[in-house]
Protein backbone atom coordinates (compact mmCIF):
# COMPACT_ATOMS: atom_id res chain seq x y z
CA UNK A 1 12.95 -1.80 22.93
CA UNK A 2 12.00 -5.12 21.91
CA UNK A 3 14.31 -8.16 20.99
CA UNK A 4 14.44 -10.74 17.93
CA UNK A 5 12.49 -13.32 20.12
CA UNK A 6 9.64 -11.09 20.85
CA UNK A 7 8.67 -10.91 17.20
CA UNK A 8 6.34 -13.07 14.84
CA UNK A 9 8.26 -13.37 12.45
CA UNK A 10 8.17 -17.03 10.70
CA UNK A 11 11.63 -19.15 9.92
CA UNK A 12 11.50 -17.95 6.39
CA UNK A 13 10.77 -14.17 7.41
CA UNK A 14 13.46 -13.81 9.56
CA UNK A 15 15.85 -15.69 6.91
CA UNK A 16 14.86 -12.99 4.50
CA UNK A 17 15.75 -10.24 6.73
CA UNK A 18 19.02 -11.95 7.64
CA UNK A 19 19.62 -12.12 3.90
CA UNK A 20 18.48 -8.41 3.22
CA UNK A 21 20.96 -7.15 6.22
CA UNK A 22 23.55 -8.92 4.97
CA UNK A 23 23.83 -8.21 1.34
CA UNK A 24 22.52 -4.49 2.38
CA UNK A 25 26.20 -4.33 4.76
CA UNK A 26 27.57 -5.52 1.52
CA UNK A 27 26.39 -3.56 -0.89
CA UNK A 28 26.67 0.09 1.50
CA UNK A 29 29.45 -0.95 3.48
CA UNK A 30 29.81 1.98 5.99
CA UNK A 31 26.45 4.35 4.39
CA UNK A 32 24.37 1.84 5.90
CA UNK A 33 23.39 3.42 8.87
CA UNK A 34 20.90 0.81 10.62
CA UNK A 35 18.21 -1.00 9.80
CA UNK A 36 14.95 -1.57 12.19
CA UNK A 37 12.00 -3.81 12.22
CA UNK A 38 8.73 -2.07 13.75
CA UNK A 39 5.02 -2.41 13.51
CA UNK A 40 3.10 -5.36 14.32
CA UNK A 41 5.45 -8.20 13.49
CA UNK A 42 8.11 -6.21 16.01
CA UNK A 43 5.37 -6.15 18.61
CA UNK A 44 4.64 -9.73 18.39
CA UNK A 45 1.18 -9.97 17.62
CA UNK A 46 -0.50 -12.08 15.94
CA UNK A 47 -0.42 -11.58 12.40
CA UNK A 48 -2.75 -12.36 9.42
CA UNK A 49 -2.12 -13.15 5.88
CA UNK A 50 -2.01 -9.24 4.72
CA UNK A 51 0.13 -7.96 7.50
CA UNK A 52 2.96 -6.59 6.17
CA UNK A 53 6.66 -7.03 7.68
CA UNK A 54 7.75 -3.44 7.84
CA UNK A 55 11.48 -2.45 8.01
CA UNK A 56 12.78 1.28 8.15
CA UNK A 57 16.86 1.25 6.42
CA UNK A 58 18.58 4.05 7.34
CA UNK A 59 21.60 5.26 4.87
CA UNK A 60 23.63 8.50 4.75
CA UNK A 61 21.74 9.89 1.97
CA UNK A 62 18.57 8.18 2.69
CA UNK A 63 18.46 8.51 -1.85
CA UNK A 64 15.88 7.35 -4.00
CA UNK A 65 19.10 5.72 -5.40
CA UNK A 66 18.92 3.29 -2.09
CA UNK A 67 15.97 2.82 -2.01
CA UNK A 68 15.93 1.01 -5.49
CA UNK A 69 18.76 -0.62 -4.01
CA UNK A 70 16.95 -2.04 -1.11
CA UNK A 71 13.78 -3.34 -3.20
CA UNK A 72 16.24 -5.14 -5.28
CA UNK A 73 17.73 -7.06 -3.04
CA UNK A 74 14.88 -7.89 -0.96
CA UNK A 75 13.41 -9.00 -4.02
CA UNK A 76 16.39 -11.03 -4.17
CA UNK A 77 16.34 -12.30 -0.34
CA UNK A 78 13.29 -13.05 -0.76
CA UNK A 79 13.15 -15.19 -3.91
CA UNK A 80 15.99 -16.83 -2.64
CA UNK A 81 13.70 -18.16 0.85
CA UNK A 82 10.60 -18.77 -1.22
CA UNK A 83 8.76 -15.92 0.60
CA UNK A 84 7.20 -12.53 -0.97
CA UNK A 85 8.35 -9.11 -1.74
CA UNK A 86 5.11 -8.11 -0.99
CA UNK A 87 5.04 -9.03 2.17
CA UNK A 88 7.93 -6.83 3.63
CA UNK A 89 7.38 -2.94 3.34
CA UNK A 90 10.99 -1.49 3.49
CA UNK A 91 11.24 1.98 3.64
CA UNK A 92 14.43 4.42 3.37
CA UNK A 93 15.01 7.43 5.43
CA UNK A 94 18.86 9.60 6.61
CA UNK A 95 19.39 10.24 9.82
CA UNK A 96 18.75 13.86 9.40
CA UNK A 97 15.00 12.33 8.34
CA UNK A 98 14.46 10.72 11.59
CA UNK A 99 15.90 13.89 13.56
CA UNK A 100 13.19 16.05 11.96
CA UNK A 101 10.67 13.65 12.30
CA UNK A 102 11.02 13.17 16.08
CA UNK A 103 11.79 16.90 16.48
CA UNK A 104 8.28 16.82 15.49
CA UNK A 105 6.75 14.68 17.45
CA UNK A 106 5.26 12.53 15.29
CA UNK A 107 3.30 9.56 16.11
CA UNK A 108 5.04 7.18 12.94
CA UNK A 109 8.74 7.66 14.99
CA UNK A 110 7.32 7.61 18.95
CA UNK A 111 5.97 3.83 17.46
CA UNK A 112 8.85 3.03 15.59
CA UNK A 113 11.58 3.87 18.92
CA UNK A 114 8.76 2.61 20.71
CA UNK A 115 8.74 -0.81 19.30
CA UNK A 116 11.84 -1.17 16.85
CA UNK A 117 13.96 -4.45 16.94
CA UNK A 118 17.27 -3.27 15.78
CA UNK A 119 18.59 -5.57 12.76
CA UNK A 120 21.66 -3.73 11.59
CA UNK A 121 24.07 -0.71 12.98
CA UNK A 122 22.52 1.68 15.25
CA UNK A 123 19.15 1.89 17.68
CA UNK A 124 19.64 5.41 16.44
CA UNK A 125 19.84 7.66 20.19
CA UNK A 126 22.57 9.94 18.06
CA UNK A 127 19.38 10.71 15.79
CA UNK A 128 18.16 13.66 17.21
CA UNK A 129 15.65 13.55 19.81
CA UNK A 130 11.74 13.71 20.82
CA UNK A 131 10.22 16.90 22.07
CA UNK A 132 7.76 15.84 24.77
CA UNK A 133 4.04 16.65 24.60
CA UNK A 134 2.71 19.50 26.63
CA UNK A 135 -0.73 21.18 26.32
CA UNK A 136 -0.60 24.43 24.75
CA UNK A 137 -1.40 27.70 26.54
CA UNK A 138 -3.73 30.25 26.18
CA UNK A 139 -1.28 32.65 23.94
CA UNK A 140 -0.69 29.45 21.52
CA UNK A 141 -4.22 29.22 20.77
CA UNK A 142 -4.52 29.26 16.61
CA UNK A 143 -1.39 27.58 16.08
CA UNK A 144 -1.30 23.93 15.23
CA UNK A 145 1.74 21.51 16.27
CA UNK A 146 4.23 20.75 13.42
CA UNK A 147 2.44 17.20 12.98
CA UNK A 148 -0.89 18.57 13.00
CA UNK A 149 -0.26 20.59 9.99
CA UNK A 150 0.68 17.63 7.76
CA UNK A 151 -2.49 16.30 8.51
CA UNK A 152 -4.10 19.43 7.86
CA UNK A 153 -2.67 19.99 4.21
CA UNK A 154 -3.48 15.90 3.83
CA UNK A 155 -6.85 16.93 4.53
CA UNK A 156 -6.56 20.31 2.02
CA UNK A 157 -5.32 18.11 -0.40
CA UNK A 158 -7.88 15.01 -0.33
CA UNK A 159 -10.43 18.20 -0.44
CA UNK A 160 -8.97 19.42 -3.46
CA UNK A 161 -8.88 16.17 -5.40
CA UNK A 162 -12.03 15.87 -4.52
CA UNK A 163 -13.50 18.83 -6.42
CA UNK A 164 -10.91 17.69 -9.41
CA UNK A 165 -12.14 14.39 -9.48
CA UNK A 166 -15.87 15.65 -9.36
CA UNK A 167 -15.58 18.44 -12.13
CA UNK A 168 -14.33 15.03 -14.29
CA UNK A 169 -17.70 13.95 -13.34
CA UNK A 170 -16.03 10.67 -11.44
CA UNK A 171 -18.67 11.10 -8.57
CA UNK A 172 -17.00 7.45 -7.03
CA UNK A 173 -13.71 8.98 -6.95
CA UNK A 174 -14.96 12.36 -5.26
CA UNK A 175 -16.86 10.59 -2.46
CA UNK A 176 -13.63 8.37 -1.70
CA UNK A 177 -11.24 11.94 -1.35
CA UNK A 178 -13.91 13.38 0.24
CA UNK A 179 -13.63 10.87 2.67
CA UNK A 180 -10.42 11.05 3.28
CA UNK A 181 -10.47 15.05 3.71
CA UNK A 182 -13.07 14.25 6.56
CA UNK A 183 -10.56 11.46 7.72
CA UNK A 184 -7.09 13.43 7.78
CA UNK A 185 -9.12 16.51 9.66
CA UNK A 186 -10.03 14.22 12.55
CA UNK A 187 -6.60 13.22 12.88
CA UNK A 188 -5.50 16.90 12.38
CA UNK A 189 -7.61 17.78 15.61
CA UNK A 190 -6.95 14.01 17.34
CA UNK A 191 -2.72 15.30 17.02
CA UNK A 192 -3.67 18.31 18.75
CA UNK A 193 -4.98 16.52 21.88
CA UNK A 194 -1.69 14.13 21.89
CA UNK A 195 -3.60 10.71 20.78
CA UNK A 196 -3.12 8.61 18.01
CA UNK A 197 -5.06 5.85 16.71
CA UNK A 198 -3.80 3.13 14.22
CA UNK A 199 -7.42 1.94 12.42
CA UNK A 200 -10.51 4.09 10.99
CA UNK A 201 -12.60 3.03 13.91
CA UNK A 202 -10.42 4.44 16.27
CA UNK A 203 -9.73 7.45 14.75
CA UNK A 204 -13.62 7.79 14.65
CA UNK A 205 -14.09 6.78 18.02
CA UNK A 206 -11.63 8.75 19.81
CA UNK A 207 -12.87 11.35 17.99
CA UNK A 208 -16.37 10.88 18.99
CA UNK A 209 -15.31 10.16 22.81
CA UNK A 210 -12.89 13.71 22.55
CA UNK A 211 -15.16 15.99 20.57
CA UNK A 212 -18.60 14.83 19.74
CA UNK A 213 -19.48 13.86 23.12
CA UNK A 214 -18.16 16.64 25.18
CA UNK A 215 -20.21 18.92 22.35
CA UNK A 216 -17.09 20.83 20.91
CA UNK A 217 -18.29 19.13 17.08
CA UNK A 218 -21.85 18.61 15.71
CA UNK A 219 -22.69 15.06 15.76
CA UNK A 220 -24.42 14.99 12.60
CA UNK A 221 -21.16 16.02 10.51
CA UNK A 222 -19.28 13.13 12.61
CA UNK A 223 -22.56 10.91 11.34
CA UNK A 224 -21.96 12.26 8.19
CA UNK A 225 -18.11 11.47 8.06
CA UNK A 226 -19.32 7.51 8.69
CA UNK A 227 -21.73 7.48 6.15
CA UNK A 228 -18.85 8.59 3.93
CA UNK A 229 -16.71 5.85 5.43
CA UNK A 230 -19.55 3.25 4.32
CA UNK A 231 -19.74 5.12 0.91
CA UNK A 232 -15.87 5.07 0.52
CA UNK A 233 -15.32 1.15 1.26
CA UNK A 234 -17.97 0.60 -1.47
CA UNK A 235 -16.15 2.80 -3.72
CA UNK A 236 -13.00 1.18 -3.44
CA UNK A 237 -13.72 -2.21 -2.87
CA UNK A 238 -16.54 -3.00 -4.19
CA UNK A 239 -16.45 -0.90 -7.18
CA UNK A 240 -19.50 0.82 -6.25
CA UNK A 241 -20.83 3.46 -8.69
CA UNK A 242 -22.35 6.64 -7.32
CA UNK A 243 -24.74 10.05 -8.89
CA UNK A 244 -23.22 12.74 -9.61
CA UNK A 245 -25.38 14.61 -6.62
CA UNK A 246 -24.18 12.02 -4.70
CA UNK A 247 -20.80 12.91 -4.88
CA UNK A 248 -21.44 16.84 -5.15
CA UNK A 249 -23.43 15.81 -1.07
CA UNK A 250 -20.02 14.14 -0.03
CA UNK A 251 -17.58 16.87 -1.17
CA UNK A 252 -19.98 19.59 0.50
CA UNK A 253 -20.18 17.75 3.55
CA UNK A 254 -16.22 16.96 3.47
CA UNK A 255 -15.95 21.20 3.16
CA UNK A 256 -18.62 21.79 6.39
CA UNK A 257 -16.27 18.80 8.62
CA UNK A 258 -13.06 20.65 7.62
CA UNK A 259 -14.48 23.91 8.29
CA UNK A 260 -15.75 23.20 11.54
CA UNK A 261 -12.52 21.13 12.31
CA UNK A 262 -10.76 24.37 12.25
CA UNK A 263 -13.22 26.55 14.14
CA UNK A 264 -13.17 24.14 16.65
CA UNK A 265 -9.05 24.11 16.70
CA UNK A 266 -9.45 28.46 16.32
CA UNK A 267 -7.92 28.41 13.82
C-alpha cells in the first residue's frame, strides 16, 4: 500500500483532505469507517489539470444521507484552501459495499487495495476479501463472472438507449450509446480473460491483441467499433450532427458487436 509521501498531491490538496478528514471524524464520530485516497494522485503520477483527486469514505450506512454530507464539507474544505470541489471526486460506500465488491472481483476494488493511501480509520482487511482469478473449466463454459455481467447489462443498456434515442430521431445521441454498447461488450469479454484496461485505447487494443488477432472476433466489427469511437468523440465534443441512416448504421453495427461478443463468450 502506498504512503502520504508517494502521492502528488499539491500543499493545498493535501490541506483539503486534512480538512475533509477532520471535520468528516467530527461530524460521524464513530460511523466513519475510513477514508482512502486511490487513483492516480495515490500512485504518484504525474497529474494534469483535469485529473481528479479521488477519495472513497467509508461510513456504516454508506447513505445517500452521507454522501450529501461529505460534498458539503469538502465544498467547505475546499473553499476554505482556495482549491476546487471539482477537483476531488469523493465517493461513499459501507463496508458491506466493499465486501461484495471484492467478493466479486472487480477491477475498481483490486486498484483501489492496490493503490489506496489510507487517510482516516481503517485500510479495511476486516472488509471481506478478494476471490482470486482462475480460468474457468470446460463445465463453466456459458457462464460469465459476477463482474462480467455488469458490463454485460452496461452494454444491454447503452444498446437500448440507443434505439430510444434513435426512434426520437436524435441520430447524434444514438451513435454515442451505440458506442458505448460496443465499448462495455469489449470489456464484458476483456473481464472474462482477467485484464483490465483504464483508457479507450487500451480497452481496444487489448482487445484487438486477445481476440481480433488470434481470429476468435471479425476484424471488421472491431474496425467498426473505432469508427464509432471517432463518430462518438465528435458527437460529444464537438457537437457533431449526424443522418438519421447514420445513426440507424451505428446502432445495427453496435447489435452485430454485442451479438458476436456473446457467441464468442458461448453464451
Amino acid at each position: 500500500m502506498a504512503t502520504v509521501a508517494q502521492n502528488s498531491l499539491s500543499q493545498a490538496e493535501r490541506r483539503t483532505l486534512d480538512r475533509l478528514v477532520a471535520a468528516l471524524e467530527s461530524e460521524l464520530a464513530a460511523d466513519l469507517l475510513a477514508v482512502w485516497l486511490f487513483g492516480s494522485k495515490a500512485r504518484g503520477e504525474e497529474a494534469g489539470p483535469e485529473t481528479d483527486i479521488d477519495v472513497l469514505v467509508l461510513t456504516r450506512r454508506g447513505s445517500r444521507e452521507d454522501g450529501e454530507l461529505v460534498r458539503r464539507l469538502l465544498e467547505r474544505a475546499a473553499g476554505a484552501e482556495g482549491t476546487s470541489p471539482f477537483a476531488f471526486q469523493a465517493i461513499v460506500h459501507s463496508p458491506e459495499w466493499v465486501a461484495e465488491r471484492r467478493a466479486m472481483d472487480t477491477f475498481f476494488l483490486r486498484e483501489v487495495d492496490r493503490d489506496k493511501i489510507v487517510l482516516a480509520g481503517s485500510g479495511g482487511g476486516e472488509f471481506g476479501e478478494r476471490i482470486p482469478f482462475t480460468k474457468r473449466g470446460p463445465e463453466e463454459r456459458g457462464s460469465l463472472r459476477a463482474r462480467s455481467e455488469e458490463h454485460l447489462v452496461e452494454a444491454q443498456e447503452c444498446l437500448a438507449a440507443a434505439h430510444a434515442t434513435l426512434d426520437r430521431d436524435l441520430p447524434s445521441r444514438a451513435i454515442s450509446e451505440a458506442y458505448f454498447a460496443m465499448f462495455a461488450a469489449a470489456k464484458t469479454a476483456l473481464s472474462e480473460e482477467d485484464v483490465f484496461a483504464r483508457t479507450h485505447r487500451g480497452v481496444w487494443h487489448r482487445f484487438h491483441q486477445l481476440f481480433v488477432a488470434t481470429g476468435r472476433f471479425p476484424a471488421e466489427l472491431h474496425a467498426r467499433a473505432g469508427k464509432g469511437g471517432e463518430e462518438r468523440v465528435k458527437a460529444d465534443y464537438e457537437a457533431a450532427r449526424y443522418a438519421y441512416e447514420e445513426g440507424l448504421d451505428a446502432v445495427l453495427a453496435a447489435e452485430r458487436f454485442l451479438a458476436a461478443t456473446l457467441a464468442m463468450l458461448d453464451r
